[in-house]
C-alpha atoms as a PDB file:
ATOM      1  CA  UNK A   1       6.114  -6.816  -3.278  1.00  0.00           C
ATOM      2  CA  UNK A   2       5.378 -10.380  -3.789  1.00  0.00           C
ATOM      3  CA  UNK A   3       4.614 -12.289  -6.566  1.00  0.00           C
ATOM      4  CA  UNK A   4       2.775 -15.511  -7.687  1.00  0.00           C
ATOM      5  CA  UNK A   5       2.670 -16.982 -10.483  1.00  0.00           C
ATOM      6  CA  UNK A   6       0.938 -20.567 -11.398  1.00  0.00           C
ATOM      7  CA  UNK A   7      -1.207 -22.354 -14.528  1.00  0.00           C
ATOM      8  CA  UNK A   8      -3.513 -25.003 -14.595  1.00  0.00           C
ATOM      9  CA  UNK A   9      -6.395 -26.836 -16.580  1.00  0.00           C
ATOM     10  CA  UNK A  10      -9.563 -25.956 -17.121  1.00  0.00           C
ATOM     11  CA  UNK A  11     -12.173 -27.915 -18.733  1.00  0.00           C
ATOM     12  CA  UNK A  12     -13.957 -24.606 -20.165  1.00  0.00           C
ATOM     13  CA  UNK A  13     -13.648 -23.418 -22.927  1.00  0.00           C
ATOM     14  CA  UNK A  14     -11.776 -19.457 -22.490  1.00  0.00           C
ATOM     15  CA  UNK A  15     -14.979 -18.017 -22.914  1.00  0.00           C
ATOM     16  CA  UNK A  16     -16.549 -20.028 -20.325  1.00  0.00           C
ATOM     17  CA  UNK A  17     -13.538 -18.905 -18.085  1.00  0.00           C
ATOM     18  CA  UNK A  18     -13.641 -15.826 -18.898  1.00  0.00           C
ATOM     19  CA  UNK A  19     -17.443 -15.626 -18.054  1.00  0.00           C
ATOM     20  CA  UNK A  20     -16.567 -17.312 -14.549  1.00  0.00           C
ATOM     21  CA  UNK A  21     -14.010 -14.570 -13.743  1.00  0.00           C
ATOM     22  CA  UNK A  22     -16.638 -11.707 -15.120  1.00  0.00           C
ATOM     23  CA  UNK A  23     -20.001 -12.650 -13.744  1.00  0.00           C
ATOM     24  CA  UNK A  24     -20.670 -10.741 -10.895  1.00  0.00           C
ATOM     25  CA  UNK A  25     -24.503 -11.347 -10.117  1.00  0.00           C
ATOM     26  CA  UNK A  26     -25.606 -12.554  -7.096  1.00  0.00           C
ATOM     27  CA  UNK A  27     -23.989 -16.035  -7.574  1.00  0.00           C
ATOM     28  CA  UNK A  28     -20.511 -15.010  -7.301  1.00  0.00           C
ATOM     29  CA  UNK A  29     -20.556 -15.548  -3.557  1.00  0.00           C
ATOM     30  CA  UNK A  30     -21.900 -19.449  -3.986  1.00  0.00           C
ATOM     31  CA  UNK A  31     -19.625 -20.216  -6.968  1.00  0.00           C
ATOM     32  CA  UNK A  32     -16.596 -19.048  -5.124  1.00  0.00           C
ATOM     33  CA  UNK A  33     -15.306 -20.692  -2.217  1.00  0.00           C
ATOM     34  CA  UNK A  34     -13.210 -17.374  -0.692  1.00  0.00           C
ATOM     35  CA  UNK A  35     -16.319 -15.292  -0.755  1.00  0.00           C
ATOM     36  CA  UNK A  36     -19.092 -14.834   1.167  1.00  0.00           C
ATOM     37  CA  UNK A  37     -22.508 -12.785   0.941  1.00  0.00           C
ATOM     38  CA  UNK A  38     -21.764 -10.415   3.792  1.00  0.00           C
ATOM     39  CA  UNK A  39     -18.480  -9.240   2.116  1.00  0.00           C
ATOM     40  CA  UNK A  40     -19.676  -9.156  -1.529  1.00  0.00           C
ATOM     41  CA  UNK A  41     -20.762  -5.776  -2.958  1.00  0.00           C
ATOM     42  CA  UNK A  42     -20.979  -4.341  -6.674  1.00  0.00           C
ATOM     43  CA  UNK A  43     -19.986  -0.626  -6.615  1.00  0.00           C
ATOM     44  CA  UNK A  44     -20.212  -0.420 -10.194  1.00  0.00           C
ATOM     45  CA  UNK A  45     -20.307  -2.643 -13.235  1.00  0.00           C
ATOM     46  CA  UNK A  46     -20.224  -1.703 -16.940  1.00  0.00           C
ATOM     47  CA  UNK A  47     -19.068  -3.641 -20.290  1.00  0.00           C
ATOM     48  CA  UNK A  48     -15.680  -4.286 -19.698  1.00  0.00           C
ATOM     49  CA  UNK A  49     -15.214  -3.462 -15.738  1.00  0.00           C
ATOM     50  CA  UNK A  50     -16.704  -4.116 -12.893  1.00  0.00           C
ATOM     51  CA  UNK A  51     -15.739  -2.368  -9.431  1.00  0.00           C
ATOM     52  CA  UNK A  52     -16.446  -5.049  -6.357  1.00  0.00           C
ATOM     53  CA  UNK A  53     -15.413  -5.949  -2.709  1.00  0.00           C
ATOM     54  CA  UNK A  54     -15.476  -9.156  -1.690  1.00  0.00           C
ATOM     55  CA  UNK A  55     -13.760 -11.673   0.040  1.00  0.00           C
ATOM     56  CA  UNK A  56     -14.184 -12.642   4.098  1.00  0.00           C
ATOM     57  CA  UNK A  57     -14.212 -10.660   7.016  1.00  0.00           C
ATOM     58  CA  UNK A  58     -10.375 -12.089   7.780  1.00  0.00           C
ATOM     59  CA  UNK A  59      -9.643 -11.552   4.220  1.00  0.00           C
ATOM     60  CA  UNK A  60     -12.013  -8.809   1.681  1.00  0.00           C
ATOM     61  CA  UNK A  61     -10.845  -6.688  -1.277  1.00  0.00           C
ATOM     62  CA  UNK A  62     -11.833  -3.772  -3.386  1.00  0.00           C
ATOM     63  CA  UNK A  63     -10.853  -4.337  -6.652  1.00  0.00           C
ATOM     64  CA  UNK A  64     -11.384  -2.845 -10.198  1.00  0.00           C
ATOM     65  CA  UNK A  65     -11.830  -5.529 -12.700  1.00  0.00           C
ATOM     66  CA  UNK A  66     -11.167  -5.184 -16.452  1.00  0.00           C
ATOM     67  CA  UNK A  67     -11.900  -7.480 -19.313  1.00  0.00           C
ATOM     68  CA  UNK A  68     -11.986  -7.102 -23.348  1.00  0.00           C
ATOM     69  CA  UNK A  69     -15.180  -8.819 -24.775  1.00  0.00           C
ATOM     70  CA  UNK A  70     -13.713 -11.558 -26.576  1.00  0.00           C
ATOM     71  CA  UNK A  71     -10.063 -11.434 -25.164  1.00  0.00           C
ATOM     72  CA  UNK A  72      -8.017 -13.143 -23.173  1.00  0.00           C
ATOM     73  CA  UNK A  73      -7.151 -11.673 -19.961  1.00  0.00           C
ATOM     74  CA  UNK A  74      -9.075 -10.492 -16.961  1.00  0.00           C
ATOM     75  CA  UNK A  75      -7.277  -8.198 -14.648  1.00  0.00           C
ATOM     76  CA  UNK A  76      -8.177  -7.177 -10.824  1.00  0.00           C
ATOM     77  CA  UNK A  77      -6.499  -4.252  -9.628  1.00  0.00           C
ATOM     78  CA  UNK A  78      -6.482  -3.692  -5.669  1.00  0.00           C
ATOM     79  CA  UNK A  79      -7.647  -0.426  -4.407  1.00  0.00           C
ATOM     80  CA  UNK A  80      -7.941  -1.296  -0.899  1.00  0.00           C
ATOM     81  CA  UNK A  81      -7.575  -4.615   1.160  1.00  0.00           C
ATOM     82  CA  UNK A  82      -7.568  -6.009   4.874  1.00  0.00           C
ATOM     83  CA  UNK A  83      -4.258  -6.866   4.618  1.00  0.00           C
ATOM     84  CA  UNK A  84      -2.399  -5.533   1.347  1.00  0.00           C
ATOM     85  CA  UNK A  85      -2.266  -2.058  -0.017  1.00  0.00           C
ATOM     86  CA  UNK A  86      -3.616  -0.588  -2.985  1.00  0.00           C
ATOM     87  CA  UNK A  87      -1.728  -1.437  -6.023  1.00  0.00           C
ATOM     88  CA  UNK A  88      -0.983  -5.434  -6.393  1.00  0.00           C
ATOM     89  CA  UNK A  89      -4.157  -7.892  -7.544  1.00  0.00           C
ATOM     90  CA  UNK A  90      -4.286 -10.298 -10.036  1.00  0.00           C
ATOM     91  CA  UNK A  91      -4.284 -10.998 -13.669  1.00  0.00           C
ATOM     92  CA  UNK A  92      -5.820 -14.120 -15.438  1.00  0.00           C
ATOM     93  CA  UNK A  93      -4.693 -15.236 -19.036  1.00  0.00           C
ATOM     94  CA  UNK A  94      -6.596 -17.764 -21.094  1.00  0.00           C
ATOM     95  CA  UNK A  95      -5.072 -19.615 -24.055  1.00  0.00           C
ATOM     96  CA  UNK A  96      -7.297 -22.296 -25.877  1.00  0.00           C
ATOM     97  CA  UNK A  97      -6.209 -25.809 -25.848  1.00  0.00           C
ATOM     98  CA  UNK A  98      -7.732 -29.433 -27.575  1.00  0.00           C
ATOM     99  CA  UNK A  99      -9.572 -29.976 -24.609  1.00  0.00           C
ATOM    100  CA  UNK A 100     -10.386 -26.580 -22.420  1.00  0.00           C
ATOM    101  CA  UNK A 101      -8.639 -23.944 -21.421  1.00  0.00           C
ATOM    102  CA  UNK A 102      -5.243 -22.767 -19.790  1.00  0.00           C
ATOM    103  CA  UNK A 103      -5.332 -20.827 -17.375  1.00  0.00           C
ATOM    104  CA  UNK A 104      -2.585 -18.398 -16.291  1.00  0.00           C
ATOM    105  CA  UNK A 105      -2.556 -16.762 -13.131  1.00  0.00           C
ATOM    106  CA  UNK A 106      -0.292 -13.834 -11.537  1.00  0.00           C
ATOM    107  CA  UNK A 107      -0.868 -12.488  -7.908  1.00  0.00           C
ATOM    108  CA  UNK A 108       0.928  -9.783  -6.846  1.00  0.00           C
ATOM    109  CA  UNK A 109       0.638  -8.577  -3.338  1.00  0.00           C
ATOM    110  CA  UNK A 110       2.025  -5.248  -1.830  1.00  0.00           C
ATOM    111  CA  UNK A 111       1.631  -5.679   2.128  1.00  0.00           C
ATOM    112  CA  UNK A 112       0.006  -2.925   3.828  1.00  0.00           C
ATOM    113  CA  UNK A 113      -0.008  -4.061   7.302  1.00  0.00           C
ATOM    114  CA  UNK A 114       2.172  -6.102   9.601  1.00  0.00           C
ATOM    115  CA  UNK A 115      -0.102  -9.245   9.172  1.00  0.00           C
ATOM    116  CA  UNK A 116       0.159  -8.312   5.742  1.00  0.00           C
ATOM    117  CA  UNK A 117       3.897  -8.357   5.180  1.00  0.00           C
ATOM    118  CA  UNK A 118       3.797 -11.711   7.168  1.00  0.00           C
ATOM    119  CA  UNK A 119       1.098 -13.023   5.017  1.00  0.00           C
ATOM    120  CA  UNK A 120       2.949 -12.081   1.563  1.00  0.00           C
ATOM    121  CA  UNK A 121       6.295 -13.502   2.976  1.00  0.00           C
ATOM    122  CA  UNK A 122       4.715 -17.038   2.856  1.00  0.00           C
ATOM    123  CA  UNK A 123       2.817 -16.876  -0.415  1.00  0.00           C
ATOM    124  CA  UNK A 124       4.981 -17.933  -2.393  1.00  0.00           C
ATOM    125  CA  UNK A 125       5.303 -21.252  -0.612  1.00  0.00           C
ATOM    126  CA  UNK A 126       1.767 -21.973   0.400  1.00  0.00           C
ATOM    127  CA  UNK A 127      -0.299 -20.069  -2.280  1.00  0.00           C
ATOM    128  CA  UNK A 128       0.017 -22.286  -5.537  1.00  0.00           C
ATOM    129  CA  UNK A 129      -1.763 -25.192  -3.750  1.00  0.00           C
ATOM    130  CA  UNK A 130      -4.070 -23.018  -2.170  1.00  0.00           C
ATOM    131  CA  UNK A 131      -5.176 -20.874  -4.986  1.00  0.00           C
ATOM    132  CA  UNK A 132      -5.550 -24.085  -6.929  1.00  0.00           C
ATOM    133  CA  UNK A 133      -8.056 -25.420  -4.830  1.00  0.00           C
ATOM    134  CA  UNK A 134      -9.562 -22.235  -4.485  1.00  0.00           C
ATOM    135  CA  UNK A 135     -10.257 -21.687  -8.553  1.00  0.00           C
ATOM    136  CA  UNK A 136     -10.104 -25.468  -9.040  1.00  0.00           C
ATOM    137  CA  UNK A 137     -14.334 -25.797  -8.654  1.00  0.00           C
ATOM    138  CA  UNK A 138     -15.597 -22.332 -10.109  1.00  0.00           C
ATOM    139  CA  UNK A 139     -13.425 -22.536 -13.744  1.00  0.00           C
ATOM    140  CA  UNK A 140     -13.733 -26.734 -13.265  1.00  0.00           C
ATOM    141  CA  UNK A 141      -9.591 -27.447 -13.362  1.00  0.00           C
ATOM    142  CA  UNK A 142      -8.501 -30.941 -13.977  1.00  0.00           C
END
């Protein structure tokens, strides 16, 4: 099992983060840079959960997302993945702050394949940098 953790700035407000992470329309795949329309799907969406793949062909997940109107954390369970078994996913924490939002993020990653095990070995060296890029645009970090 491998595990992530990093933080950074957001200029949005938590709700507005939280609304980022949540929204699962159509737009999803043109807000966020790691997924694309031909590996986006909505199984099933209510309230507080949302069940989607998405992702790239090199790279998709199925993942059960949970949220608390109002609260603070989003959390994305895996259920099934290119690369990584069923299990590991992420969590996102927002705290309020003078001028936006912190954002707390936790990746963990159990490998299910030999690419996968490979993969998880370097994340914890290459993924802060990455994933900040990646979520820098969609929740506007500064």
């Amino acid at each position: 099992m491998t595990v992530v953790r990093l933080h950074f700035a957001s200029a949005l407000d938590p709700k507005g983060v939280l609304g980022v992470l949540t929204d699962f329309s159509p737009s999803r795949a043109r807000i966020w840079p790691t997924i694309d329309a031909d590996h986006f799907e909505v199984h099933g969406l209510g309230d507080t959960w949302a069940e989607v793949t998405e992702g790239t062909a090199a790279a998709w997940e199925r993942a059960r997302y949970e949220w608390e109107p109002g609260g603070d954390t989003v959390t994305a369970t895996t259920l099934d993945s290119r690369l990584f078994g069923a299990g590991g996913g992420w969590v996102f924490r927002t705290t309020a702050e003078a001028d936006g939002t912190r954002v707390d993020v936790e990746l963990t990653r159990l490998p299910g394949t030999l690419k996968g095990r490979l993969l998880a070995a370097l994340l914890p060296v290459v993924a802060p940098a990455s994933l900040r890029k990646s979520l820098a645009g969609p929740l506007q970090a500064r």
